[in-house]
C-alpha atoms as a PDB file:
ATOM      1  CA  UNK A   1     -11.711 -49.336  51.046  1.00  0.00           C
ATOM      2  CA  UNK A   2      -8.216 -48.728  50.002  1.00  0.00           C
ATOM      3  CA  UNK A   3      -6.181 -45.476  51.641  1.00  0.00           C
ATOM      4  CA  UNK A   4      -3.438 -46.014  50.014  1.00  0.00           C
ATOM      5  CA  UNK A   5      -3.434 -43.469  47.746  1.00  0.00           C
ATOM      6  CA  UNK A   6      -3.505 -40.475  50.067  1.00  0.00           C
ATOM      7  CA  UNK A   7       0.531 -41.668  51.333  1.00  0.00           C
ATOM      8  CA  UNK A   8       2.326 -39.072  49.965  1.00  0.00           C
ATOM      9  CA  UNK A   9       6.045 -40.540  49.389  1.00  0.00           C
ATOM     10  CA  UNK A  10       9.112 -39.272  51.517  1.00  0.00           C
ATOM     11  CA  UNK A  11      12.545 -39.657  50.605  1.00  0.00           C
ATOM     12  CA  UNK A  12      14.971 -37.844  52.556  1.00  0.00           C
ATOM     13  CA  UNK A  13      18.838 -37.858  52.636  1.00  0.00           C
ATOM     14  CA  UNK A  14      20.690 -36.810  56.020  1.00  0.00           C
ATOM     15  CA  UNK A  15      24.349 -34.704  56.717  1.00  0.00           C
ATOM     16  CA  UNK A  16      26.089 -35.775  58.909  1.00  0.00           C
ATOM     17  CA  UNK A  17      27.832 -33.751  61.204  1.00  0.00           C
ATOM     18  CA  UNK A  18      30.274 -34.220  64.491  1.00  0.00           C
ATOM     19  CA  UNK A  19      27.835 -36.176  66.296  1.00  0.00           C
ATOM     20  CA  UNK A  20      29.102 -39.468  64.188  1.00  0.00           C
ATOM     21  CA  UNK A  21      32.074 -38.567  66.163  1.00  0.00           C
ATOM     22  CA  UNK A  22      30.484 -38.641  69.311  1.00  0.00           C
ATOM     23  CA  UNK A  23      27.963 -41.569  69.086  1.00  0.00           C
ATOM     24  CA  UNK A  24      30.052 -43.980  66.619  1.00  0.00           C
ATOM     25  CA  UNK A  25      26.707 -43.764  64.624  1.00  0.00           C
ATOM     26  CA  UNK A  26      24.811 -41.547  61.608  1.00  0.00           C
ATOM     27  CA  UNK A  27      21.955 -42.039  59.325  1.00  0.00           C
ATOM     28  CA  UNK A  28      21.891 -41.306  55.882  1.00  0.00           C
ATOM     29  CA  UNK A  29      18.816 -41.472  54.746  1.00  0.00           C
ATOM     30  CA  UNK A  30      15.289 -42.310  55.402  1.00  0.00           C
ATOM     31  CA  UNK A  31      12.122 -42.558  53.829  1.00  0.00           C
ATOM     32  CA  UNK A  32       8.197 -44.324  52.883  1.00  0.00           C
ATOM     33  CA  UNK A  33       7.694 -45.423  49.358  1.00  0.00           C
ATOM     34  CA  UNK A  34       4.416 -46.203  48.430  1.00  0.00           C
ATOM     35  CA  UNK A  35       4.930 -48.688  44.947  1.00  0.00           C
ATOM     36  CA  UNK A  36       1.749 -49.125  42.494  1.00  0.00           C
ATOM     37  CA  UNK A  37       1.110 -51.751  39.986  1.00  0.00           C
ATOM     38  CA  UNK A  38       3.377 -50.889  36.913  1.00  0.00           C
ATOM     39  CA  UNK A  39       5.302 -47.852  39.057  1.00  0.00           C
ATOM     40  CA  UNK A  40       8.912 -48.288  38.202  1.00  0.00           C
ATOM     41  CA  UNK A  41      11.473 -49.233  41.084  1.00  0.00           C
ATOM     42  CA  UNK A  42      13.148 -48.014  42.760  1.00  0.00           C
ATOM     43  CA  UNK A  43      11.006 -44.189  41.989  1.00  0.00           C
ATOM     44  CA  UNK A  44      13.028 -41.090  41.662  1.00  0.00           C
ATOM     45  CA  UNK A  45      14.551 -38.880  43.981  1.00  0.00           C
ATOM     46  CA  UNK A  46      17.475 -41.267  45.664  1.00  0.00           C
ATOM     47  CA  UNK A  47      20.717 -39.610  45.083  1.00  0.00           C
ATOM     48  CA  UNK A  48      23.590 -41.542  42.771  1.00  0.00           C
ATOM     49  CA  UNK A  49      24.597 -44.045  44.883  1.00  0.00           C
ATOM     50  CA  UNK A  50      21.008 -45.209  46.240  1.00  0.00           C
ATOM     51  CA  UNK A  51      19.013 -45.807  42.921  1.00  0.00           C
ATOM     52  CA  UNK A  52      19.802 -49.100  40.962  1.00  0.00           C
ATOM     53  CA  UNK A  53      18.709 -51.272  38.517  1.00  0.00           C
ATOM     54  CA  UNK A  54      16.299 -54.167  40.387  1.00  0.00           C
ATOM     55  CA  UNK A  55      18.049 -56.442  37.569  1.00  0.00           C
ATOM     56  CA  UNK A  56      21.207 -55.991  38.358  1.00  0.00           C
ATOM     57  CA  UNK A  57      21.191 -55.204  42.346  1.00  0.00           C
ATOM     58  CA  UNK A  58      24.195 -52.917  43.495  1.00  0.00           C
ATOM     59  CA  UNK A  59      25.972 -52.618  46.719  1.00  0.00           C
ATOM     60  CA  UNK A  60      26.001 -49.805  49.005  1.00  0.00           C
ATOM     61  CA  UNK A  61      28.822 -48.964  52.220  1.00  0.00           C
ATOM     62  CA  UNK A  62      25.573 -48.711  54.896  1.00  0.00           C
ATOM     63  CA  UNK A  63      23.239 -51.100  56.355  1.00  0.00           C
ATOM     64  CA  UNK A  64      19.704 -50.458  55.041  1.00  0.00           C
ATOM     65  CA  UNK A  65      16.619 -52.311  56.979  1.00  0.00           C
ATOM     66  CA  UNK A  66      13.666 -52.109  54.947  1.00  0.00           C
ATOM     67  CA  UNK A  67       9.530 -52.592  56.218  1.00  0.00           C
ATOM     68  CA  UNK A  68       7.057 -53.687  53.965  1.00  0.00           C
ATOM     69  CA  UNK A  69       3.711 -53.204  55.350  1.00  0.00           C
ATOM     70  CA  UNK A  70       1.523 -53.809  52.084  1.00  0.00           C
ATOM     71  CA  UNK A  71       1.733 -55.427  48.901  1.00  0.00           C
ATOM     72  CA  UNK A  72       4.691 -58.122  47.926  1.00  0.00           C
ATOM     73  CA  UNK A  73       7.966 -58.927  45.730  1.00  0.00           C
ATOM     74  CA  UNK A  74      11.377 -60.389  46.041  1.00  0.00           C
ATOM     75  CA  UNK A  75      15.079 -60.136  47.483  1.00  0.00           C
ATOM     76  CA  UNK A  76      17.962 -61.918  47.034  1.00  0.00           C
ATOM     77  CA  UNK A  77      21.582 -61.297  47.854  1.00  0.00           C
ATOM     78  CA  UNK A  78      25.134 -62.816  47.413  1.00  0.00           C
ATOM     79  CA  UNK A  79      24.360 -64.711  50.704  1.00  0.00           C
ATOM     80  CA  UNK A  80      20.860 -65.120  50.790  1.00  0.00           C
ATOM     81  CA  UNK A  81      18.945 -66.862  47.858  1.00  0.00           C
ATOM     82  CA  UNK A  82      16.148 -65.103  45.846  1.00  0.00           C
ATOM     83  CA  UNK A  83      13.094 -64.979  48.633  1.00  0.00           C
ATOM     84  CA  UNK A  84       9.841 -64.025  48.713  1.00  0.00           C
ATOM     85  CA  UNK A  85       8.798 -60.824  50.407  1.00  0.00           C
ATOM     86  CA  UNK A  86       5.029 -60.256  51.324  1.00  0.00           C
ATOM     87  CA  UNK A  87       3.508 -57.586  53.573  1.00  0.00           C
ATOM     88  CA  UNK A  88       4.838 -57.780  57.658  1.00  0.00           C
ATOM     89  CA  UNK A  89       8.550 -58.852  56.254  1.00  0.00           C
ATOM     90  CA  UNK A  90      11.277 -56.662  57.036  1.00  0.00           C
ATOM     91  CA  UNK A  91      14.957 -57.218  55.395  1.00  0.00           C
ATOM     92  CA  UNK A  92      18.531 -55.782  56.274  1.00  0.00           C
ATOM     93  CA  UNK A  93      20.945 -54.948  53.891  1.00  0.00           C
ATOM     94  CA  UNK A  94      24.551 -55.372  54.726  1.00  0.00           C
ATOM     95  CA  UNK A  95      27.342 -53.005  53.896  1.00  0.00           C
ATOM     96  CA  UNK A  96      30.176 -54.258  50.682  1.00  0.00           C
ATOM     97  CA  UNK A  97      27.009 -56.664  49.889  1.00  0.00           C
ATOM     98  CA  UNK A  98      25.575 -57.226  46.910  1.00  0.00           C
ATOM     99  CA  UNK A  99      21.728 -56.898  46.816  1.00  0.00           C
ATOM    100  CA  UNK A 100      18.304 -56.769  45.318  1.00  0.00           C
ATOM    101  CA  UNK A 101      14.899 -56.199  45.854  1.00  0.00           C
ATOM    102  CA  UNK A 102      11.471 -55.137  43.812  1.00  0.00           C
ATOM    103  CA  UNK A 103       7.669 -55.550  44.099  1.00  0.00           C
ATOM    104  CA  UNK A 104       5.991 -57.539  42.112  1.00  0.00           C
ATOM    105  CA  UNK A 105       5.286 -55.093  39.366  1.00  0.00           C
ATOM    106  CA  UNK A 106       1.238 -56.022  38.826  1.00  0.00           C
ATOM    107  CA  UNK A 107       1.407 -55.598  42.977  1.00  0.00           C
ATOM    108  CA  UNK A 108       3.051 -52.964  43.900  1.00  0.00           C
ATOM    109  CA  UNK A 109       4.346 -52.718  48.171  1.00  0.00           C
ATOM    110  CA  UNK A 110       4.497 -50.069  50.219  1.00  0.00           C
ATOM    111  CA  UNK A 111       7.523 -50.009  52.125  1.00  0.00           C
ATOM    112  CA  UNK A 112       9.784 -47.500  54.515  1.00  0.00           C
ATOM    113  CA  UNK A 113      13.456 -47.849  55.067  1.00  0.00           C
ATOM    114  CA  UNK A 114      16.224 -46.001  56.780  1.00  0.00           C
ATOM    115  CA  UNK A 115      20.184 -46.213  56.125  1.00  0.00           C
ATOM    116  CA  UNK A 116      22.235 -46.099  58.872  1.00  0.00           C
ATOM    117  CA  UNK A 117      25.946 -46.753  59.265  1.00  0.00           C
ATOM    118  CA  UNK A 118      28.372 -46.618  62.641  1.00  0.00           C
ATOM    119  CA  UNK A 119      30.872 -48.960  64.807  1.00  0.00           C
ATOM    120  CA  UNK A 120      27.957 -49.530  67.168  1.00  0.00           C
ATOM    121  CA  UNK A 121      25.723 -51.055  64.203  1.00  0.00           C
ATOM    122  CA  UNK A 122      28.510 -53.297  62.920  1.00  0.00           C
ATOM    123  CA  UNK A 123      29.107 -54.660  66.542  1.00  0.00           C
ATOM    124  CA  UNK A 124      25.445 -54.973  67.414  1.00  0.00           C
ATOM    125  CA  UNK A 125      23.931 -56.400  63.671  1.00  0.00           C
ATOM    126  CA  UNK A 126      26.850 -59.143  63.020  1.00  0.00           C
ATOM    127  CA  UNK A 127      26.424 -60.864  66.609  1.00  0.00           C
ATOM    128  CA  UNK A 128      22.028 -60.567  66.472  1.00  0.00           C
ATOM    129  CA  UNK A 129      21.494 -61.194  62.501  1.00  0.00           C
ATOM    130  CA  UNK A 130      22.921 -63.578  59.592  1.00  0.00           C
ATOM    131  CA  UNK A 131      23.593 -62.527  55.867  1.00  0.00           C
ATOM    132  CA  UNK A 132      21.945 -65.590  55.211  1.00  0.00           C
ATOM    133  CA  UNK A 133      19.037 -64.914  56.382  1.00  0.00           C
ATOM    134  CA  UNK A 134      18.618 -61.475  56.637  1.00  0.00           C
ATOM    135  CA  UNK A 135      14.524 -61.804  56.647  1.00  0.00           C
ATOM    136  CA  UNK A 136      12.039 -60.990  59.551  1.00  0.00           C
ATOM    137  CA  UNK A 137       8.798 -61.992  59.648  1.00  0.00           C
ATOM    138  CA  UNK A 138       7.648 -59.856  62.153  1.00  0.00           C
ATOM    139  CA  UNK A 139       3.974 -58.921  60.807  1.00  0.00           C
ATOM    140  CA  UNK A 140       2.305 -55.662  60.898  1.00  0.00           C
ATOM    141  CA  UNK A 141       3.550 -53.911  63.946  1.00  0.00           C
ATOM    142  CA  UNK A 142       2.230 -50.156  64.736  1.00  0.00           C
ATOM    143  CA  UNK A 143       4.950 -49.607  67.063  1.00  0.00           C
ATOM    144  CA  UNK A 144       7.827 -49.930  64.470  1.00  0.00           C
ATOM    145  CA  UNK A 145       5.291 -48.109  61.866  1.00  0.00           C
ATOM    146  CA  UNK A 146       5.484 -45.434  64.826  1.00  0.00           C
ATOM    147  CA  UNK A 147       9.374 -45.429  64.916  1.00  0.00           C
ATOM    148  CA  UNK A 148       9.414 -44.890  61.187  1.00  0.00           C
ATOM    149  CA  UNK A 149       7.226 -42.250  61.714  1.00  0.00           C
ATOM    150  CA  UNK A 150       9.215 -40.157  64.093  1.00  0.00           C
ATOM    151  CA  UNK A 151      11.845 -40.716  62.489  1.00  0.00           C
ATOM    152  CA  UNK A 152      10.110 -39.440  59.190  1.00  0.00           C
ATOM    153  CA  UNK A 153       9.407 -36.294  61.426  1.00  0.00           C
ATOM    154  CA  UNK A 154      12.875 -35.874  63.025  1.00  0.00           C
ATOM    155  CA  UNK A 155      14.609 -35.926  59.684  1.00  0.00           C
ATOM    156  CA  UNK A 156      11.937 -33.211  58.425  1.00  0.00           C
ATOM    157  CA  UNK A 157      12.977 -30.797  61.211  1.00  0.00           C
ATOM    158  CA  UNK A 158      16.535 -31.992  61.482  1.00  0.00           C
ATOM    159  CA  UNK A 159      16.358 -29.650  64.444  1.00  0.00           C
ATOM    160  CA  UNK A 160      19.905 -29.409  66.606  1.00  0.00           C
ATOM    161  CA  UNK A 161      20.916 -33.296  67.650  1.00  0.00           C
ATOM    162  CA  UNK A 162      19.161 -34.902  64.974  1.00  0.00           C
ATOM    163  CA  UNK A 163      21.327 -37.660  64.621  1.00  0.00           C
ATOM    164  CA  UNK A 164      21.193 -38.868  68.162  1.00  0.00           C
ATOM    165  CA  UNK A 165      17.957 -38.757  67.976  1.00  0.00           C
ATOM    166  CA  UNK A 166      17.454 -40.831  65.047  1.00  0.00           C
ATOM    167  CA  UNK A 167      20.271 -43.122  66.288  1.00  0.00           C
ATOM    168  CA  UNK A 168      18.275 -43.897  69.125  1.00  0.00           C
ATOM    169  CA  UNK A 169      14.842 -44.630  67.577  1.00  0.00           C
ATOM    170  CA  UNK A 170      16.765 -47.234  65.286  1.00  0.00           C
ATOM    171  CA  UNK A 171      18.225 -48.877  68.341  1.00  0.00           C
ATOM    172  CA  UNK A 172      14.949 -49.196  69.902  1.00  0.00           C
ATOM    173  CA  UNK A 173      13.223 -50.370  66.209  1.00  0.00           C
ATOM    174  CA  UNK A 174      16.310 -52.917  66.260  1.00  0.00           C
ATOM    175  CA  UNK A 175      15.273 -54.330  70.043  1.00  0.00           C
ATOM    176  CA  UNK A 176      11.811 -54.494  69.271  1.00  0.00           C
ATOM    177  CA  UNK A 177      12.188 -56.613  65.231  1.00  0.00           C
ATOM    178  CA  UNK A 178      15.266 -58.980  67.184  1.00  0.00           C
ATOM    179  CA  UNK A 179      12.843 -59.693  69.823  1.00  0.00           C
ATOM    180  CA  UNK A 180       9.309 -60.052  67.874  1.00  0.00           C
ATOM    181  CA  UNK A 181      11.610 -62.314  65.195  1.00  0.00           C
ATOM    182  CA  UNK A 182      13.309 -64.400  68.647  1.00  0.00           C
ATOM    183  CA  UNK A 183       9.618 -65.146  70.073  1.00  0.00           C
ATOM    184  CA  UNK A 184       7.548 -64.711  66.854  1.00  0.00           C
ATOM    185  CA  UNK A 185       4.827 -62.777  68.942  1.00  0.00           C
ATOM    186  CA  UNK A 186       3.113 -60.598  66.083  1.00  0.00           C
ATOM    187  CA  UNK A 187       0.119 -62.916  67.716  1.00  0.00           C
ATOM    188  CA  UNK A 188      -3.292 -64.462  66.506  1.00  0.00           C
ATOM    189  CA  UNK A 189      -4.417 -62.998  62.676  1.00  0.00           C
ATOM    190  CA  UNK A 190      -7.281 -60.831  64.722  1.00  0.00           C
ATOM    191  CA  UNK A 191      -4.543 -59.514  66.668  1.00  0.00           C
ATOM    192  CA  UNK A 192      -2.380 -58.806  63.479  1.00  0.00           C
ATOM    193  CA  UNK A 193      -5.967 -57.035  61.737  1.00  0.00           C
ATOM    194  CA  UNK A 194      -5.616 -54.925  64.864  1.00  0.00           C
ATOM    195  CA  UNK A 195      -2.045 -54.100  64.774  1.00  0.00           C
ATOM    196  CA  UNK A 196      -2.935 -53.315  60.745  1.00  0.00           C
ATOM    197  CA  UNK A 197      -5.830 -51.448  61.930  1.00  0.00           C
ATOM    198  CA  UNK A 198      -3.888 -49.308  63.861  1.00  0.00           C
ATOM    199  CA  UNK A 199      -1.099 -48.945  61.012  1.00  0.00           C
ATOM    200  CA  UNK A 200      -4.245 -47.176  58.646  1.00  0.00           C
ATOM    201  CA  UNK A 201      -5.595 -44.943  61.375  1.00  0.00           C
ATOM    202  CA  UNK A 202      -1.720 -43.367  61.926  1.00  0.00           C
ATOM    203  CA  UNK A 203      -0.790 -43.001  58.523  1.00  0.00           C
ATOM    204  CA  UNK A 204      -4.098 -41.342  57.166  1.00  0.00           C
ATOM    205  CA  UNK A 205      -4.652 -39.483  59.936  1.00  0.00           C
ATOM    206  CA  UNK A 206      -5.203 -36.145  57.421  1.00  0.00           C
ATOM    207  CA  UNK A 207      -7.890 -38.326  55.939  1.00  0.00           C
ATOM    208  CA  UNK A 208     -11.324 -37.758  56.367  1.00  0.00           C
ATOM    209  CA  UNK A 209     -12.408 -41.831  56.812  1.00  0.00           C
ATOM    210  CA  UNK A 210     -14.524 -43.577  59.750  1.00  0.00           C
ATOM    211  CA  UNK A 211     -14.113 -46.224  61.822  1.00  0.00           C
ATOM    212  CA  UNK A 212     -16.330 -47.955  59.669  1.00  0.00           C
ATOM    213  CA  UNK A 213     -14.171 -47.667  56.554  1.00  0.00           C
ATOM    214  CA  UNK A 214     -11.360 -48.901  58.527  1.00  0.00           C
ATOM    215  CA  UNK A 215     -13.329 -52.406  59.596  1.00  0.00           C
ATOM    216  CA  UNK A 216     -13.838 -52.611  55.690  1.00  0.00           C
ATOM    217  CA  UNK A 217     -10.190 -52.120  54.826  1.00  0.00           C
ATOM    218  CA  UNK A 218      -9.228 -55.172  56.647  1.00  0.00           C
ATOM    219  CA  UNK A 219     -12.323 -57.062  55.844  1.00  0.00           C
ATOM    220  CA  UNK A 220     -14.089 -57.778  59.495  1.00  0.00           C
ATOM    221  CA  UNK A 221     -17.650 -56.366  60.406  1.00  0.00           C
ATOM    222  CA  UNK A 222     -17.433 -53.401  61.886  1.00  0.00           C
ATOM    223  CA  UNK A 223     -19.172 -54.813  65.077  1.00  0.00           C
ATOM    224  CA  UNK A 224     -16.404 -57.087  65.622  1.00  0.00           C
ATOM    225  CA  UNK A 225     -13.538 -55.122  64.896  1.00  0.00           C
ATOM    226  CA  UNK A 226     -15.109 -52.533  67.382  1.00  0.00           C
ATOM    227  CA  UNK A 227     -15.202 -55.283  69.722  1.00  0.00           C
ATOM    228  CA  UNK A 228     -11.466 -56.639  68.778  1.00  0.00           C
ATOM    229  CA  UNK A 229     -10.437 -53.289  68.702  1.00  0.00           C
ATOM    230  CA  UNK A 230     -11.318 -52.449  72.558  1.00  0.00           C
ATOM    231  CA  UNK A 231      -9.737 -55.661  73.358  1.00  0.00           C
ATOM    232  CA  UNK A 232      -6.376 -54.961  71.843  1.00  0.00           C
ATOM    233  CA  UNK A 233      -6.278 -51.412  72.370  1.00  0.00           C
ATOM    234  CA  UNK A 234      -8.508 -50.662  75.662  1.00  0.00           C
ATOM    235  CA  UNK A 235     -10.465 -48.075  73.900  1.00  0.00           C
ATOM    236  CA  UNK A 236     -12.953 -47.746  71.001  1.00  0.00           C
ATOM    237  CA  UNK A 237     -12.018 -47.092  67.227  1.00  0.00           C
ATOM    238  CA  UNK A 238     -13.180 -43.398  67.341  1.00  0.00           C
ATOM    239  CA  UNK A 239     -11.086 -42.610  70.518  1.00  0.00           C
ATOM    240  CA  UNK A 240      -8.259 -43.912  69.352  1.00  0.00           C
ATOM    241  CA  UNK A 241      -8.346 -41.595  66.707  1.00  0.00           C
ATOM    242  CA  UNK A 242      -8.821 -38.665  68.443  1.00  0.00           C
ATOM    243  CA  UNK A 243      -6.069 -39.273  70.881  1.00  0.00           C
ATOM    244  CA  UNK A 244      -3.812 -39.928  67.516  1.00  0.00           C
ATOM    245  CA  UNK A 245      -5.325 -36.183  66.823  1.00  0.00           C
ATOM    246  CA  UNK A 246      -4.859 -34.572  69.838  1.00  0.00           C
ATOM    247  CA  UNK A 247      -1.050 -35.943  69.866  1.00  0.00           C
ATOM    248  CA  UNK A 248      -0.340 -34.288  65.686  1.00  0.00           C
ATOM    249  CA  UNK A 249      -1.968 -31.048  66.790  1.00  0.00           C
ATOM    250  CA  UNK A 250       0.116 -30.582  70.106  1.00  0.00           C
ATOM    251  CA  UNK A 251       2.737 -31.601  67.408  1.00  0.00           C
ATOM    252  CA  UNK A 252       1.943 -29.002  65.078  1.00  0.00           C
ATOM    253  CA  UNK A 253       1.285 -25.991  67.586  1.00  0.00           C
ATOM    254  CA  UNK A 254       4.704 -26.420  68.871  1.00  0.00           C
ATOM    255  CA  UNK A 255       6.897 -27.484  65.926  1.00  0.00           C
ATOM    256  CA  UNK A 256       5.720 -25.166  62.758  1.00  0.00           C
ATOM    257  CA  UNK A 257       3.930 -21.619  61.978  1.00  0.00           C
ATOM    258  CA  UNK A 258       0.987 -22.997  60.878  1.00  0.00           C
ATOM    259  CA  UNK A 259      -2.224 -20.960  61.740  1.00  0.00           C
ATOM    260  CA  UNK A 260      -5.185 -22.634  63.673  1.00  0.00           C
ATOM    261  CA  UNK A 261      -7.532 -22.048  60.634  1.00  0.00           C
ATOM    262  CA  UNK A 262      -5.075 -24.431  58.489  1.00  0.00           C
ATOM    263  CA  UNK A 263      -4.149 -27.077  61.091  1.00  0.00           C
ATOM    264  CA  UNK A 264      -7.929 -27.358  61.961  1.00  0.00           C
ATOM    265  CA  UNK A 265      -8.445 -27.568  57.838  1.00  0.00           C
ATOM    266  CA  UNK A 266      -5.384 -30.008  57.619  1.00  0.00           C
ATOM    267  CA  UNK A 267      -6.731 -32.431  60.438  1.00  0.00           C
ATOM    268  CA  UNK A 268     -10.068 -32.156  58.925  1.00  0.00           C
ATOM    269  CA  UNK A 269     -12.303 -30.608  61.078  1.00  0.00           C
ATOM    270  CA  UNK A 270     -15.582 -29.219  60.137  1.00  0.00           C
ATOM    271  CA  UNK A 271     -14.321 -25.849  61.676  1.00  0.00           C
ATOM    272  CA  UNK A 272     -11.501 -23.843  63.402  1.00  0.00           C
ATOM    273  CA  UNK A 273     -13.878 -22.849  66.310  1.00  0.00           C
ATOM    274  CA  UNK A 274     -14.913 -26.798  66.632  1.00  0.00           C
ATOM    275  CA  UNK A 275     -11.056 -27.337  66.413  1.00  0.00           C
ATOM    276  CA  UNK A 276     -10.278 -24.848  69.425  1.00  0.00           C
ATOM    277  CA  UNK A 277     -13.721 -26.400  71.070  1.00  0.00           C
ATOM    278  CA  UNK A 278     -12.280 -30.076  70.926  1.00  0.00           C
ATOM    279  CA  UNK A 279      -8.549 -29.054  71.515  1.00  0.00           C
ATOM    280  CA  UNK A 280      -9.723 -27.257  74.942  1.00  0.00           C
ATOM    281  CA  UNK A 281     -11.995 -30.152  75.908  1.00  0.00           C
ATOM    282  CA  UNK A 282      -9.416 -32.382  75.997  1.00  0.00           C
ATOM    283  CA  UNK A 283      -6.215 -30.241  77.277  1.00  0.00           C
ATOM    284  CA  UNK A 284      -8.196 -27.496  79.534  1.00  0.00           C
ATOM    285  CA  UNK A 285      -6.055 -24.876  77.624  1.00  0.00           C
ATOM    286  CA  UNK A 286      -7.313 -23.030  74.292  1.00  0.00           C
ATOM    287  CA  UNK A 287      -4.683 -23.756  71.041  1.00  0.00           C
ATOM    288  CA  UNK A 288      -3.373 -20.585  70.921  1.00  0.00           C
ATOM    289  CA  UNK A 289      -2.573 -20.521  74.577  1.00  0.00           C
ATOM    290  CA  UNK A 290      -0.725 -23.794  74.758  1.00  0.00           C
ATOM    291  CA  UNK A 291       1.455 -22.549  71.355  1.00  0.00           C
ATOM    292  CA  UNK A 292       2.453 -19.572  74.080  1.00  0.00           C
ATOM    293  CA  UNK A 293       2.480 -21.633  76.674  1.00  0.00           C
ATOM    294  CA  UNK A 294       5.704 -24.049  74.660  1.00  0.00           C
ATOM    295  CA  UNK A 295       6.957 -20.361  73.183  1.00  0.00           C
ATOM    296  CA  UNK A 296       7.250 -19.281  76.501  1.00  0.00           C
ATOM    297  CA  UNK A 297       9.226 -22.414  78.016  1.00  0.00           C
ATOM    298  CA  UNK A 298      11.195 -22.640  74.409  1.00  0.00           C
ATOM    299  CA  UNK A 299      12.576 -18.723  75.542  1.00  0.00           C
ATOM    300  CA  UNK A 300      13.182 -19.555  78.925  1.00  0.00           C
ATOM    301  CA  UNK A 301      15.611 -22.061  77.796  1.00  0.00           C
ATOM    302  CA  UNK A 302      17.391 -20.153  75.501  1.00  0.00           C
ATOM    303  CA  UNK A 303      18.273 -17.545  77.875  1.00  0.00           C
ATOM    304  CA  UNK A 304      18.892 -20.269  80.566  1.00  0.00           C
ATOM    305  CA  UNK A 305      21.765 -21.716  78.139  1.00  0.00           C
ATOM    306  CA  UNK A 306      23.512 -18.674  77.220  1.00  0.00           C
END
């Protein structure tokens, strides 16, 4: 079974503001692309600047990195010869160099990227990396699928500070690639079928699909990806989904407006009085009361600060 469909793509384009100042660092933009056979590339909604021509490459002042976690294509630079690029590669993009990149257009990829600039970057990239080869193999990884993620939600908010904040997950998403590349860890293929696993249950968590369907997705029985899955993970397919759960909906109460009736309908459950039933039986505290509960705290520190 194939989830693909339900990504929905996200293409965002950041301010910056003093904090470049402060840190030496900013992000520009970030985003997840999902590419399907015949789609053209790069799709719209990039700013001048950010789309090109696949054909004819372009160069951009930033570093980009770039995580492809399905489907394949191709990139090639001034420095680096035309490669292929299939689904657990990652690629950097250096500033004042020319570049380009593509899926293979009866393919398709599915990829997420962020572009970053900053003193700190320049420093830190040109001692760990090489223009030659500017290609990780790192293999499906949920953490850095995670750090995309956050970052996907921090630049949604862009809440006070954003820029630190999203400074700081690319750091960490930096450690963890240099390190997986240095050691080439991403581990046995049933470990990399878990780490995939893992990728599908986080990014269709709005989607109503079983444990079951997952096994199928990355073609196992389901008896021994339950059994892989416990190994890797410490806890069983269904679990891990509901702990994914429980972490979006403390998410949601806090962070937006939205009413209990439409997160419960959102996160697909079969009811909002289920949805409070479930919530409580795994925080002690009924929705409503822990959205209080942070509304509370949030006020306290407002008038602490002034």
């Amino acid at each position: 079974m194939d989830f693909s469909h339900n990504k929905h793509n996200f293409i965002k384009y950041l301010p910056t503001n003093n904090d470049k100042d402060i840190w030496k660092m900013s992000i520009s933009g970030v985003g997840f692309q999902s590419i399907k056979p015949k789609d053209n590339y790069p799709p719209k909604g990039h700013p001048i600047g950010y789309t090109f021509n696949p054909e004819r490459g372009r160069i951009i002042d930033e570093f980009t990195l770039v995580y492809i976690i399905k489907g394949e294509g191709k990139f090639l630079s001034v420095n680096c010869p035309e490669e292929a690029i299939t689904k657990g590669d990652a690629f950097l993009l250096y500033p004042g160099e020319w570049h380009s990149y593509q899926p293979a257009k009866d393919i398709g990829w599915d990829e997420y990227f962020v572009v970053f600039q900053g003193e700190y970057f320049d420093k830190l990239l040109n001692k760990i990396t090489h223009h030659e080869n500017p290609i990780f193999h790192i293999g499906i990884n949920d953490q850095i699928v995670k750090h995309f993620s956050e970052m996907l939600d921090c630049a949604r908010a862009q809440s006070s500070g954003f820029q630190a904040v999203l400074a700081g997950i690319i750091m960490h998403m930096i450690g963890l690639i240099y390190s997986i590349n240095k050691n080439q860890d991403y581990g046995s293929a049933t470990m990399q079928k878990m780490q995939e696993a893992c990728v599908l249950i986080r990014e269709n968590i709005y989607d109503k699909f079983t444990p079951e369907d997952i096994a199928e997705s990355i073609n196992m029985s389901y008896s021994n990806f339950r059994k892989s899955f416990k190994q890797y993970t410490g806890i069983a397919p269904h679990q891990y989904m509901l702990q994914l759960k429980l972490s979006k909906i403390k998410d949601l109460l806090s962070s937006t407006e939205m009413s209990i009736q439409d997160i419960a309908m959102k996160l697909n459950f079969e009811s909002a009085d289920y949805f409070s039933y479930f919530f409580r039986s795994k925080t002690g505290i009924n929705p409503l009361s822990y959205r209080k509960e942070i509304e509370k705290q949030r006020e306290k520190a407002k008038k602490n600060s002034h």
